[in-house]
Protein backbone atom coordinates (compact mmCIF):
# COMPACT_ATOMS: atom_id res chain seq x y z
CA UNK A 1 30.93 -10.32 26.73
CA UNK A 2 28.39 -12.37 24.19
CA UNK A 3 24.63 -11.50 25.33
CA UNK A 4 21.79 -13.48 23.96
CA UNK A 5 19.38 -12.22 21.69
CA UNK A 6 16.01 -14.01 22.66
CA UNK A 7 13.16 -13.87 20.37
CA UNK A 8 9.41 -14.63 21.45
CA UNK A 9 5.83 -13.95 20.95
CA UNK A 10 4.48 -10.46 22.28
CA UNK A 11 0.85 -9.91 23.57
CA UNK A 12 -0.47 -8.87 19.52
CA UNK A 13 0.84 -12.43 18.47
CA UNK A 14 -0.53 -13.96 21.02
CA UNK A 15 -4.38 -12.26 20.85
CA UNK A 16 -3.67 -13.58 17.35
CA UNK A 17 -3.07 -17.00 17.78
CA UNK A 18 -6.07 -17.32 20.31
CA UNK A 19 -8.12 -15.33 18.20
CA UNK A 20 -7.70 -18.16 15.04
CA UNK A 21 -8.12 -20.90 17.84
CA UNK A 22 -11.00 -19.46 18.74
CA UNK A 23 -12.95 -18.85 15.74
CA UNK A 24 -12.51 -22.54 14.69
CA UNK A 25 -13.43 -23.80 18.31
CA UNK A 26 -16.67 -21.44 16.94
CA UNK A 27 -17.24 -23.41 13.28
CA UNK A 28 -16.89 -26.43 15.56
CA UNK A 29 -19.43 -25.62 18.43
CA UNK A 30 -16.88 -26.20 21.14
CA UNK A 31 -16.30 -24.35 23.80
CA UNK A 32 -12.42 -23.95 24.02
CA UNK A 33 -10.10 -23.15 26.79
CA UNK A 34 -6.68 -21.63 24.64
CA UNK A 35 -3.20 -20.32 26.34
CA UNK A 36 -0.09 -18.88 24.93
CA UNK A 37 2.65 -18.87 26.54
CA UNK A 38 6.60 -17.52 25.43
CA UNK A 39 9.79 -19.64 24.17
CA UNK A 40 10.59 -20.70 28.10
CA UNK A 41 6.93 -21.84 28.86
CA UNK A 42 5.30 -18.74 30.84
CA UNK A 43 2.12 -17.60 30.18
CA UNK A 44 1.16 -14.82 27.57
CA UNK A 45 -2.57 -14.39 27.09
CA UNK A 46 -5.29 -17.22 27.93
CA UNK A 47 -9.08 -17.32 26.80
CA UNK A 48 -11.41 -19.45 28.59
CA UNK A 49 -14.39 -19.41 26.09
CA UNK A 50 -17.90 -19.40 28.03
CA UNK A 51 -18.86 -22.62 28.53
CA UNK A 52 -15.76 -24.47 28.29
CA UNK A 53 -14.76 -27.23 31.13
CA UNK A 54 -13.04 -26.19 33.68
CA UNK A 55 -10.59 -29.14 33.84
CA UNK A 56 -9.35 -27.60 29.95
CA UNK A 57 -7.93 -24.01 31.82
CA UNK A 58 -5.03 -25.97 32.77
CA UNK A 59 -4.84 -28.70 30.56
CA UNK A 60 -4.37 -25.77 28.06
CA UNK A 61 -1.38 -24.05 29.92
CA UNK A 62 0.30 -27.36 30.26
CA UNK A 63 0.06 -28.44 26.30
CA UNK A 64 0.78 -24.44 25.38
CA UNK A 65 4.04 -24.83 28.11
CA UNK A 66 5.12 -28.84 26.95
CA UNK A 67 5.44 -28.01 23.22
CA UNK A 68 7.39 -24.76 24.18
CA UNK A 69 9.91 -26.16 26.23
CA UNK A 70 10.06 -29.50 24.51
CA UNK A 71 9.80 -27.50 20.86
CA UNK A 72 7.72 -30.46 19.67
CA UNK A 73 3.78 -30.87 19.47
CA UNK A 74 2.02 -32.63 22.80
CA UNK A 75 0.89 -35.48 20.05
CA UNK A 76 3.92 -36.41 19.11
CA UNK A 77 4.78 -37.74 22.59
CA UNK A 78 1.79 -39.67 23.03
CA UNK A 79 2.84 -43.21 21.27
CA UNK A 80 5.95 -43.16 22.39
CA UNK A 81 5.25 -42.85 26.20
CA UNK A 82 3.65 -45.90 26.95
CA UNK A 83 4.96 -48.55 29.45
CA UNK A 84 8.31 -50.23 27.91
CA UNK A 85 8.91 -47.48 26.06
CA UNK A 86 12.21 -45.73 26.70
CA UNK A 87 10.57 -42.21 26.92
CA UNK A 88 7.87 -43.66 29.30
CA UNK A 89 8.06 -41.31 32.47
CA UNK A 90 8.57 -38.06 30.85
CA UNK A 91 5.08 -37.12 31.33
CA UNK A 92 5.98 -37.14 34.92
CA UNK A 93 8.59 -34.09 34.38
CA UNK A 94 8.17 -30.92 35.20
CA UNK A 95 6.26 -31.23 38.40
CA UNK A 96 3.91 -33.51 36.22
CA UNK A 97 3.20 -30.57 33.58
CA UNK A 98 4.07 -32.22 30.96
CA UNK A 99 1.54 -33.30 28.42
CA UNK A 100 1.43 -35.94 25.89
CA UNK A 101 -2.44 -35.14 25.21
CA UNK A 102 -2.80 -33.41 21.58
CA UNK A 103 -3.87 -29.95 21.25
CA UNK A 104 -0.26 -28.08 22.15
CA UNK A 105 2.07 -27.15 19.08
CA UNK A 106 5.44 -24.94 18.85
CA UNK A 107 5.46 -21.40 17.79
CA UNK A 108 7.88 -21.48 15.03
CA UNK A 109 8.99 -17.92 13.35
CA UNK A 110 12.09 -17.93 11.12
CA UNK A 111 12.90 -21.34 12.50
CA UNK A 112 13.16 -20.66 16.19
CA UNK A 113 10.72 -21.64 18.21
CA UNK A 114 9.07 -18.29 20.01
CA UNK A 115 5.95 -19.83 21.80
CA UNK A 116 3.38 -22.09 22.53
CA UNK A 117 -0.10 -22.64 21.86
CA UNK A 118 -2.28 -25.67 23.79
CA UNK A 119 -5.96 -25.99 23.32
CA UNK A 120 -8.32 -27.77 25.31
CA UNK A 121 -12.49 -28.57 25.67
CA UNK A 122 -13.12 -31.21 22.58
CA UNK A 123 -11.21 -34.42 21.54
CA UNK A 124 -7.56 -34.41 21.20
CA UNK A 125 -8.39 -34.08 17.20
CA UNK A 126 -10.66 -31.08 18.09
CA UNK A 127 -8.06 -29.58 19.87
CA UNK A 128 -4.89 -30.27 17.35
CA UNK A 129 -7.70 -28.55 15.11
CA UNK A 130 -7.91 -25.44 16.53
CA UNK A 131 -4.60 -25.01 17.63
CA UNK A 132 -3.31 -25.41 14.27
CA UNK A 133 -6.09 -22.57 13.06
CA UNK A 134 -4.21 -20.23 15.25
CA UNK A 135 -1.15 -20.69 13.98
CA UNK A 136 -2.52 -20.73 10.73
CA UNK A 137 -4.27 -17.44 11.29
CA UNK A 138 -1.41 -15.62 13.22
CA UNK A 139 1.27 -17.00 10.45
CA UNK A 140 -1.47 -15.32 7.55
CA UNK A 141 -1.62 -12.01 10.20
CA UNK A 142 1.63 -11.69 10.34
CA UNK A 143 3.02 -11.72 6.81
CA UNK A 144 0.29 -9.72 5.91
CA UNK A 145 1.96 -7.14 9.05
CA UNK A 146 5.25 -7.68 7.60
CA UNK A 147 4.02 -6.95 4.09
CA UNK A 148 2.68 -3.09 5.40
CA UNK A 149 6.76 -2.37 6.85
């Protein structure tokens, strides 16, 4: 018998990642709802920062869970699902969780995907903004981990 050997974000990574999300929501002045969820979608860690709307707690989960399962970023579906298009309707999937709204990006380590991270309160821009600051702070925390082993 074969058994799979799933990799995916632990609780550390994921205070990571929100912690990076967070501090640029900070620079920005935006009060952020972030969520990080594993490889299959389900929640890890969330931050609601004070202040931040409460329509963005699960706008958040559902861009952190759509780029997991989907392994793209929220963004990248948002041109292409328009009426006509041939992906138009997939927004509707997953018991209408899916989002094509910016602001939710893969966790990529070693070339698997291992997570999600969505981010919502600002503009889609603001969002994409801080979500790529925590992946750009837990990918910096993380070789700098690896480097110490």
């Amino acid at each position: 018998m074969t058994m799979l050997t799933v990799q995916r974000l632990d609780y550390d990574d994921a205070a990571r990642l929100i912690e990076g999300a967070e501090t640029k929501a900070a620079e920005l002045g935006i009060p952020m709802c972030i969520a990080v969820v594993d490889e299959s979608g389900h929640k890890i860690a969330f931050k609601r920062m004070d202040g931040a709307k409460q329509l963005s707690v699960q706008l958040s989960d559902d861009k952190a869970f759509t780029a997991a399962v989907s392994k793209r970023a929220t963004h990248e579906y948002n041109a292409d699902c328009q009426p006509g298009n041939i992906v138009f309707g997939i927004h509707t999937s997953s018991g209408g969780r899916f989002s094509t709204v910016g602001g939710g990006y893969p966790v990529v380590a070693d070339g698997i995907v291992v997570g999600g991270i969505g981010v919502s309160g600002g503009h889609a821009s603001q969002d994409m903004e801080c979500a790529e600051a925590g992946i750009a702070f837990w990918n910096h925390e993380s070789k700098a981990l690896q480097a110490l082993t």
